[in-house]
N, C-alpha and C. Protein backbone atom coordinates (compact mmCIF):
# COMPACT_ATOMS: atom_id res chain seq x y z
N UNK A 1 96.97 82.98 70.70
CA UNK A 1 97.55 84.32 70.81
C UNK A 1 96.52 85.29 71.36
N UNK A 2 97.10 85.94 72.08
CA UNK A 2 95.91 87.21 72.94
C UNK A 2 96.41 88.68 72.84
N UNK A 3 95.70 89.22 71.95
CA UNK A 3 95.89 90.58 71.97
C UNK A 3 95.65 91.52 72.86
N UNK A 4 96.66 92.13 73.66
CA UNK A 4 96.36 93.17 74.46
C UNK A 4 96.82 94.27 74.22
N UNK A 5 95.92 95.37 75.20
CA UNK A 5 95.83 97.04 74.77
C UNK A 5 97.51 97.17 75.10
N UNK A 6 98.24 98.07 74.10
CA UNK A 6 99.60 98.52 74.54
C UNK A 6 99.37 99.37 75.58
N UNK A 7 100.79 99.50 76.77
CA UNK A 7 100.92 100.48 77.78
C UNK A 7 100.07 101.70 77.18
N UNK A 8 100.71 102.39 76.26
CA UNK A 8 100.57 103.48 75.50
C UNK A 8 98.79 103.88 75.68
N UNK A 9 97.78 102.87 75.11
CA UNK A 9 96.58 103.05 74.75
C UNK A 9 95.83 103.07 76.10
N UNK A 10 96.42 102.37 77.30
CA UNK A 10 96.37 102.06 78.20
C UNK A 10 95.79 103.35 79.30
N UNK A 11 97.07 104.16 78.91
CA UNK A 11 97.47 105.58 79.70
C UNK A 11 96.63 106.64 79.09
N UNK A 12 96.79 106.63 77.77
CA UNK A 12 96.00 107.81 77.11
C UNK A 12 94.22 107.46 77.50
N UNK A 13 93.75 106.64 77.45
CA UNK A 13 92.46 106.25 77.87
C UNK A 13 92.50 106.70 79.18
N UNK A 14 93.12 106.35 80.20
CA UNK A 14 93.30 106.97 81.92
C UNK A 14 93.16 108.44 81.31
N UNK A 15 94.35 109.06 80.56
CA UNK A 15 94.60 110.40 80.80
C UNK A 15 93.21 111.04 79.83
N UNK A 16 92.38 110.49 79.06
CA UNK A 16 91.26 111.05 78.32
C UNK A 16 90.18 111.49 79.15
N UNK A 17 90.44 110.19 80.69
CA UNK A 17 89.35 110.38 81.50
C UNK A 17 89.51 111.00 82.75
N UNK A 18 90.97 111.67 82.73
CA UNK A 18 91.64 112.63 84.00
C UNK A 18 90.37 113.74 84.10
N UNK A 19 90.46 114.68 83.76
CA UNK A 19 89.66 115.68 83.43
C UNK A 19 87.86 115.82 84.33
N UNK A 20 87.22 115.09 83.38
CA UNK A 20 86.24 114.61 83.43
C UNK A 20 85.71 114.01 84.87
N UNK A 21 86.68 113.20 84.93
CA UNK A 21 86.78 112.55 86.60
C UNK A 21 86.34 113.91 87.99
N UNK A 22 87.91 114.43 87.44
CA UNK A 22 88.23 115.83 88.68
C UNK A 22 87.38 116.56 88.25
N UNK A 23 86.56 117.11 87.32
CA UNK A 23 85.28 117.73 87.70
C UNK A 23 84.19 117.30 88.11
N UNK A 24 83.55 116.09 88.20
CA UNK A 24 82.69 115.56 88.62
C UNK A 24 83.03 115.50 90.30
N UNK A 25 84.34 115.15 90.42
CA UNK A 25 85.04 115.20 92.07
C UNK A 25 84.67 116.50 92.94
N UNK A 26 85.10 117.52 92.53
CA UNK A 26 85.49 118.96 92.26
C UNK A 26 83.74 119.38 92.66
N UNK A 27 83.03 119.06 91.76
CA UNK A 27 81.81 119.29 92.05
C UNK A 27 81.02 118.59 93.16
N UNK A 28 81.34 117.28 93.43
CA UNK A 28 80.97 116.86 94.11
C UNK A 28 81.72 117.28 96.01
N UNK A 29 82.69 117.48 95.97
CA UNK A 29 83.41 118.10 97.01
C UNK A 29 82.74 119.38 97.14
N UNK A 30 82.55 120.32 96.54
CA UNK A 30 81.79 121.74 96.12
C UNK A 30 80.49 121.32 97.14
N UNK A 31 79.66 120.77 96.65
CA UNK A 31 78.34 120.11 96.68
C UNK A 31 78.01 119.88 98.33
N UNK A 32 79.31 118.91 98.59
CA UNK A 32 79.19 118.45 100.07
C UNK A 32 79.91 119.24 100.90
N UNK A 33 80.35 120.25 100.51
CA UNK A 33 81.05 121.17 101.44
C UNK A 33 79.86 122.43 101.83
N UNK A 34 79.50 122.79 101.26
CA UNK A 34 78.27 123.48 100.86
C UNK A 34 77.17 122.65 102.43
N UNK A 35 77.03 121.27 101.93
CA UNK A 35 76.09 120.62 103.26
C UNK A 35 76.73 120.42 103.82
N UNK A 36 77.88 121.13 104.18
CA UNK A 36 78.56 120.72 105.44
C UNK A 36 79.29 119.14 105.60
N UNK A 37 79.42 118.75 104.68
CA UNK A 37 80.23 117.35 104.73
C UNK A 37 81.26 117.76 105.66
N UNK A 38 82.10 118.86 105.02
CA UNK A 38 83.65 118.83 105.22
C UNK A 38 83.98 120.31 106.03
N UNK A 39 83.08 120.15 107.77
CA UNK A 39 83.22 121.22 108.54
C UNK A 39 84.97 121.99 108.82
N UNK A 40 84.68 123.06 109.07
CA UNK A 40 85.81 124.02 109.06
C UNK A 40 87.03 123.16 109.81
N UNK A 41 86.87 122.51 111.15
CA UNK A 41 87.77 122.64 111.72
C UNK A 41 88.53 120.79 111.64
N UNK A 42 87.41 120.23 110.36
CA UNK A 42 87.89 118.51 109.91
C UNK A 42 88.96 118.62 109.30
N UNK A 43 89.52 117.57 110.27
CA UNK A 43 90.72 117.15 109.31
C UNK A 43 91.33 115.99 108.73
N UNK A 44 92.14 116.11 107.58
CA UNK A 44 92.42 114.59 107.01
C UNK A 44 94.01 113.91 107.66
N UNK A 45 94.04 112.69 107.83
CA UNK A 45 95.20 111.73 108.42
C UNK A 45 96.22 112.49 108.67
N UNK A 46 96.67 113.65 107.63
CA UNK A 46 98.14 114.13 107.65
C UNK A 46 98.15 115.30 108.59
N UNK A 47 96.49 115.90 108.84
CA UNK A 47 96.51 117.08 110.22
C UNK A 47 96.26 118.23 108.58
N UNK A 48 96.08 117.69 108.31
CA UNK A 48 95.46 118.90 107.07
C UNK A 48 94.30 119.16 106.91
N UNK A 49 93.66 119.98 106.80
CA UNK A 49 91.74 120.56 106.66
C UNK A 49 91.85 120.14 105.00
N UNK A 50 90.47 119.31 104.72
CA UNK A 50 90.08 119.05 103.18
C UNK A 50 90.05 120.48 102.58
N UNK A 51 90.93 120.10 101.37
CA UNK A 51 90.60 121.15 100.48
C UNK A 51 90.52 120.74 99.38
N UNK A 52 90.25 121.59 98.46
CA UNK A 52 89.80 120.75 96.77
C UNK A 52 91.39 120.49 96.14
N UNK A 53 92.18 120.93 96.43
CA UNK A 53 93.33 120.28 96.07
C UNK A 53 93.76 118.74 96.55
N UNK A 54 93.12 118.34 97.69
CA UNK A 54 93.50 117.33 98.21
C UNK A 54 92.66 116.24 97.47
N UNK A 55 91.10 116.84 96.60
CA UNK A 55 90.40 116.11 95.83
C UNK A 55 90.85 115.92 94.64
N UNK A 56 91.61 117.10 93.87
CA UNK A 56 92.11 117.01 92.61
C UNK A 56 92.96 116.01 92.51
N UNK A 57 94.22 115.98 93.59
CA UNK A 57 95.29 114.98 93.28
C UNK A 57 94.60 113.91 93.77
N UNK A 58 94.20 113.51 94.58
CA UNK A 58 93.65 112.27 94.65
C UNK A 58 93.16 111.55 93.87
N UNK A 59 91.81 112.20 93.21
CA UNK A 59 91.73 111.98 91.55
C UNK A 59 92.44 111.67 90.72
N UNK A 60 93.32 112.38 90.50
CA UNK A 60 94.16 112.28 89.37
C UNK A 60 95.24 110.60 89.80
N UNK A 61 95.64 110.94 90.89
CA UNK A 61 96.55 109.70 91.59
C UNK A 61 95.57 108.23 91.15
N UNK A 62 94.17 108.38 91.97
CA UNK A 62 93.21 107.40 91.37
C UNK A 62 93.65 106.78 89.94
N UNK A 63 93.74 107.26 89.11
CA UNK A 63 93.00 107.15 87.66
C UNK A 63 94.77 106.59 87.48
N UNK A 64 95.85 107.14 87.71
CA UNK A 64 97.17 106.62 87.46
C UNK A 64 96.99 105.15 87.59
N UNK A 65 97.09 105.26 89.66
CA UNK A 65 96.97 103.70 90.27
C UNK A 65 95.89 102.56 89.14
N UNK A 66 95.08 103.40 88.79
CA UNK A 66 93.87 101.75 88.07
C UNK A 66 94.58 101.96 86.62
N UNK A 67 95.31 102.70 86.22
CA UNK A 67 96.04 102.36 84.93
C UNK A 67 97.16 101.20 85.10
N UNK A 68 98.04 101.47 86.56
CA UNK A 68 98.79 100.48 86.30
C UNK A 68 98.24 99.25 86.97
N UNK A 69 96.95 99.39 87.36
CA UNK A 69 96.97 97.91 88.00
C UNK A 69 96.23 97.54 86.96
N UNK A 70 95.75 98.04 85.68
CA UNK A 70 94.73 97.35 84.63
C UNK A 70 96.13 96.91 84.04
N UNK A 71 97.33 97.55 83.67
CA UNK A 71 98.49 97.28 82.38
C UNK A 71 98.78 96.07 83.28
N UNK A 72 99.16 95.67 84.97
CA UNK A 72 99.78 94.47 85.47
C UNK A 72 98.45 93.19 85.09
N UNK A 73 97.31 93.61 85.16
CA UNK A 73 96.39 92.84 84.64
C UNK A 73 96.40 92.42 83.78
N UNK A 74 96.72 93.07 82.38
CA UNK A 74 97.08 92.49 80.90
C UNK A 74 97.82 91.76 81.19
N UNK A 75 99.03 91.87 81.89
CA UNK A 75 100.33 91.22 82.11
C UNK A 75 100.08 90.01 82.24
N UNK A 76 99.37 89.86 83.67
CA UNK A 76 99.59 88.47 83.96
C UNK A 76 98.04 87.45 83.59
N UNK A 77 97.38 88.19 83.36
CA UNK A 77 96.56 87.72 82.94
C UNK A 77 95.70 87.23 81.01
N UNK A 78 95.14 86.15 80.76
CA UNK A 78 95.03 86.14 79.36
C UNK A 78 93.96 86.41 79.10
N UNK A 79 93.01 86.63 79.77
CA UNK A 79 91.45 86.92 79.90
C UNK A 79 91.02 88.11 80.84
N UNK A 80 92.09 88.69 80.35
CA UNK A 80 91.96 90.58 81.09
C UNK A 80 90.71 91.24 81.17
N UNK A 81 89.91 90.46 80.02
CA UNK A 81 88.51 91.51 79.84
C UNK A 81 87.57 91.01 80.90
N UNK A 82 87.56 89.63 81.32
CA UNK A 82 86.69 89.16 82.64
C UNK A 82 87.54 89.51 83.68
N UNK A 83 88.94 89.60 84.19
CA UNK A 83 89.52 90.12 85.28
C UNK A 83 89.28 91.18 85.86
N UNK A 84 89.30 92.14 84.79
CA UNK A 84 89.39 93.63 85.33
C UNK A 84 88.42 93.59 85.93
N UNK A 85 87.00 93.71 85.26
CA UNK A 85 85.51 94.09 86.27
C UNK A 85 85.71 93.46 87.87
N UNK A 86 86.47 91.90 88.00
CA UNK A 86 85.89 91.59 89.54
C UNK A 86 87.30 92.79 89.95
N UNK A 87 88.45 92.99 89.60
CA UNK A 87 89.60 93.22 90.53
C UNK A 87 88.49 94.56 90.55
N UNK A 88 88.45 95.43 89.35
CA UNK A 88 88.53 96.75 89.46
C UNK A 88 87.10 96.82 90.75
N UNK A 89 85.67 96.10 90.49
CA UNK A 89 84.68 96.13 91.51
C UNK A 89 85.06 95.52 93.11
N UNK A 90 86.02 94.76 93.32
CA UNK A 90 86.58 94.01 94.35
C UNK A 90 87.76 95.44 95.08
N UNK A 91 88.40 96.35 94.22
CA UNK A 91 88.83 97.26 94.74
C UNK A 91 88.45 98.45 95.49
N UNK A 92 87.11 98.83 94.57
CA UNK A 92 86.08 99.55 95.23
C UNK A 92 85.53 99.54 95.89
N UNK A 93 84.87 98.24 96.62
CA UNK A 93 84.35 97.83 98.00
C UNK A 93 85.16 97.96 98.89
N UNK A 94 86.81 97.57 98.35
CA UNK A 94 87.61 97.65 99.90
C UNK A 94 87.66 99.59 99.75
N UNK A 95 87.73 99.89 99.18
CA UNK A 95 87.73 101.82 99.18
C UNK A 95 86.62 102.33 100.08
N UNK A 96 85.50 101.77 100.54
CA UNK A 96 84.63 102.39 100.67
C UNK A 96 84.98 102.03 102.35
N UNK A 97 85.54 101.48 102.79
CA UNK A 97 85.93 100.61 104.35
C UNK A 97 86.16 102.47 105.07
N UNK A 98 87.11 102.45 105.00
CA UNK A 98 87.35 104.25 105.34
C UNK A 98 88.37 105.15 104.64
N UNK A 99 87.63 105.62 103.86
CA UNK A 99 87.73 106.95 103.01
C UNK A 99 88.94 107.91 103.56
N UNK A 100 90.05 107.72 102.90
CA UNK A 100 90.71 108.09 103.28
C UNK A 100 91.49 108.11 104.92
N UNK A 101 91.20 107.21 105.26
CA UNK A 101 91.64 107.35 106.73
C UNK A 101 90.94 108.14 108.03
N UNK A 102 90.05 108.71 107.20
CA UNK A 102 89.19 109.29 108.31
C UNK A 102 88.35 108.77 109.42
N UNK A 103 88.56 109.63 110.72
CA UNK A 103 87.67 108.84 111.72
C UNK A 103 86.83 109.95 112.39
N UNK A 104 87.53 110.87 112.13
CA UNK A 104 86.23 111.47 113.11
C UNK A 104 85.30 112.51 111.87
N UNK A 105 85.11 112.11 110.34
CA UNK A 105 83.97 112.51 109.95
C UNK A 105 82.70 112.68 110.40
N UNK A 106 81.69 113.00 109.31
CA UNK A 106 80.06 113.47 110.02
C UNK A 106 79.92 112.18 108.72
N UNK A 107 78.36 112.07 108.94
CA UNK A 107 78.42 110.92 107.95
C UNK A 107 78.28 111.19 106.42
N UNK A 108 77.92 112.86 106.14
CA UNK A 108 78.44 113.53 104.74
C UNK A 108 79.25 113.28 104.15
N UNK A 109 80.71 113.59 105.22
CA UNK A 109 81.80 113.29 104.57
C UNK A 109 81.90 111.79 103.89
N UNK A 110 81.19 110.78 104.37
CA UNK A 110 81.95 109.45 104.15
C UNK A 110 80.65 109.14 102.99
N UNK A 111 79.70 109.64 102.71
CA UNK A 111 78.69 109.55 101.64
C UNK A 111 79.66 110.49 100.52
N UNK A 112 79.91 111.64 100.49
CA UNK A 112 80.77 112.08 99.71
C UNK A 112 81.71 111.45 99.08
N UNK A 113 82.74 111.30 100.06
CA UNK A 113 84.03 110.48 99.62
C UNK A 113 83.63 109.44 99.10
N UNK A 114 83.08 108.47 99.39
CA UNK A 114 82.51 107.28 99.06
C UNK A 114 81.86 107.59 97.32
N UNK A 115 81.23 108.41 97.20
CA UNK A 115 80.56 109.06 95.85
C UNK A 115 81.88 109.43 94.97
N UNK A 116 82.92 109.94 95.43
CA UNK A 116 84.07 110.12 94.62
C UNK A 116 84.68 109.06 94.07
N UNK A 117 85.06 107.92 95.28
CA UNK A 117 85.11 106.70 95.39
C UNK A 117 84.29 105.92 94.08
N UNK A 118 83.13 106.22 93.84
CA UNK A 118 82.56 105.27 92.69
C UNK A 118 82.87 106.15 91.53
N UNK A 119 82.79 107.54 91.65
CA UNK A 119 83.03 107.70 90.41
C UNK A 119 84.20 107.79 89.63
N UNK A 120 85.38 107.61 90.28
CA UNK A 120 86.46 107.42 89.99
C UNK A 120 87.00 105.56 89.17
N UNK A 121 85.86 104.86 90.61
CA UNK A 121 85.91 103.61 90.02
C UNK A 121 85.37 103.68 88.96
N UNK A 122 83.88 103.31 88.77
CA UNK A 122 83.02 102.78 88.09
C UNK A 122 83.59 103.31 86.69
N UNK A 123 84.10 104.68 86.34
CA UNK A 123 84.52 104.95 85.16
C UNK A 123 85.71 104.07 84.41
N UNK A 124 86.50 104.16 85.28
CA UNK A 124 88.06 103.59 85.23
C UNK A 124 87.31 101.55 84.38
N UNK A 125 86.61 101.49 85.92
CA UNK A 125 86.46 99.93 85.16
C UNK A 125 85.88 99.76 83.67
N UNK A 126 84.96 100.65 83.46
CA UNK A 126 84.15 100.56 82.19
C UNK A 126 85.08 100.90 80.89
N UNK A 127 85.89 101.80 81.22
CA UNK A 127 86.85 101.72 80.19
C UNK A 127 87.76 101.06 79.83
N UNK A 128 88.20 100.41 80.96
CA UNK A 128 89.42 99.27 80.50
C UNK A 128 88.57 97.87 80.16
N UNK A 129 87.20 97.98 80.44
CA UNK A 129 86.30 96.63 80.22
C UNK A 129 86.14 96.81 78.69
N UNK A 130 86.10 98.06 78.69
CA UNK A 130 85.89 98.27 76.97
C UNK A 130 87.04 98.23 76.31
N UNK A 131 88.21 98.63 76.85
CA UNK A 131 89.73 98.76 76.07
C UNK A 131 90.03 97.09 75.81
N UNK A 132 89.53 96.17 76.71
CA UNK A 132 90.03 94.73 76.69
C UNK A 132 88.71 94.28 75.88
N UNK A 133 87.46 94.59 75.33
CA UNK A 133 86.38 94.22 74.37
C UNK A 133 87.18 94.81 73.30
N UNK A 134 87.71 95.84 72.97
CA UNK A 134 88.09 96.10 71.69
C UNK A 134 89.93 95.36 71.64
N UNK A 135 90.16 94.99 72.17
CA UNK A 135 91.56 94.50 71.81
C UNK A 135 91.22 93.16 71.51
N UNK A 136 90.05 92.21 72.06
CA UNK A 136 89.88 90.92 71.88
C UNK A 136 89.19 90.74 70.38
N UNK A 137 88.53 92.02 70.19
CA UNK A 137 87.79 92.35 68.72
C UNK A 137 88.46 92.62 67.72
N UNK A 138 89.87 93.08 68.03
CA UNK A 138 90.95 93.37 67.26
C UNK A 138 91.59 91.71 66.95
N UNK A 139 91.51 91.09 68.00
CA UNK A 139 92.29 89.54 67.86
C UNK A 139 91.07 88.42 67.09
N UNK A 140 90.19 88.61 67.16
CA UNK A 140 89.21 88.17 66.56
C UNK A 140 89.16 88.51 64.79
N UNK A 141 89.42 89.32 64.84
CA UNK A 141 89.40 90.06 63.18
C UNK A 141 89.85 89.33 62.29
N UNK A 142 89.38 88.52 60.90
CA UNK A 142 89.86 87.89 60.53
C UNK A 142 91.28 88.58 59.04
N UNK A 143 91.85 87.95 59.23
CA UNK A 143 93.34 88.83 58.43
C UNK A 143 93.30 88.37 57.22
């Protein structure tokens, strides 16, 4: 028998680390706009100029998407706690290919994005690495 994290514990862990995320983003967009990452007249895929709204939801969208691909992970998987790290680190490398669709960045922008890029990952994985250490610690427990 394999105990896994409910949907429920799943989401609230994503949504504990919404916040936290988009300010570190937020700042970091701040940061590189400031050095000119994200010049006046750049624009993103849709013909839109970056703005910190386009960082917030993205963020936030981030942290959804690795909730449900960690809950399809429980799913199909019985050893969720070694899965997640390669999918969630195997996802992040393909993220870093091009950042949003951009092509005619400076190379700020794609050090930036790319920096959002990990910190969006690297958090996301560590917590569901830990949500699937404590659910296996929970199945371990003797009754």
């Amino acid at each position: 028998m394999t105990t896994k994290p409910s949907i429920g514990k799943i989401f609230t862990t994503a949504l504990k680390l919404v916040v936290p995320i988009v300010i570190v983003n937020a700042f970091l967009f701040f940061v590189g706009d400031i050095l000119g990452a994200f010049p006046e007249g750049h624009t993103a895929p849709t013909g839109a100029s970056v703005q910190i709204i386009a960082v917030i939801s993205a963020s936030i969208v981030g942290v959804i998407i690795s909730a449900i691909i960690y809950w399809i992970i429980t799913l199909l998987s019985k050893n969720h706690g070694k899965v997640t790290p390669i999918i969630g680190y195997l996802v992040l490398l393909l993220s870093f290919w091009n950042p949003a669709g951009i092509e005619d960045g400076n190379i700020g922008t794609f050090i930036v994005l790319n920096l959002m890029h990990v910190v969006v990952g690297v958090v996301m994985i560590q917590a569901y690495t830990k949500l699937s250490k404590q659910s296996i610690m929970i199945k371990d427990t003797p009754q």
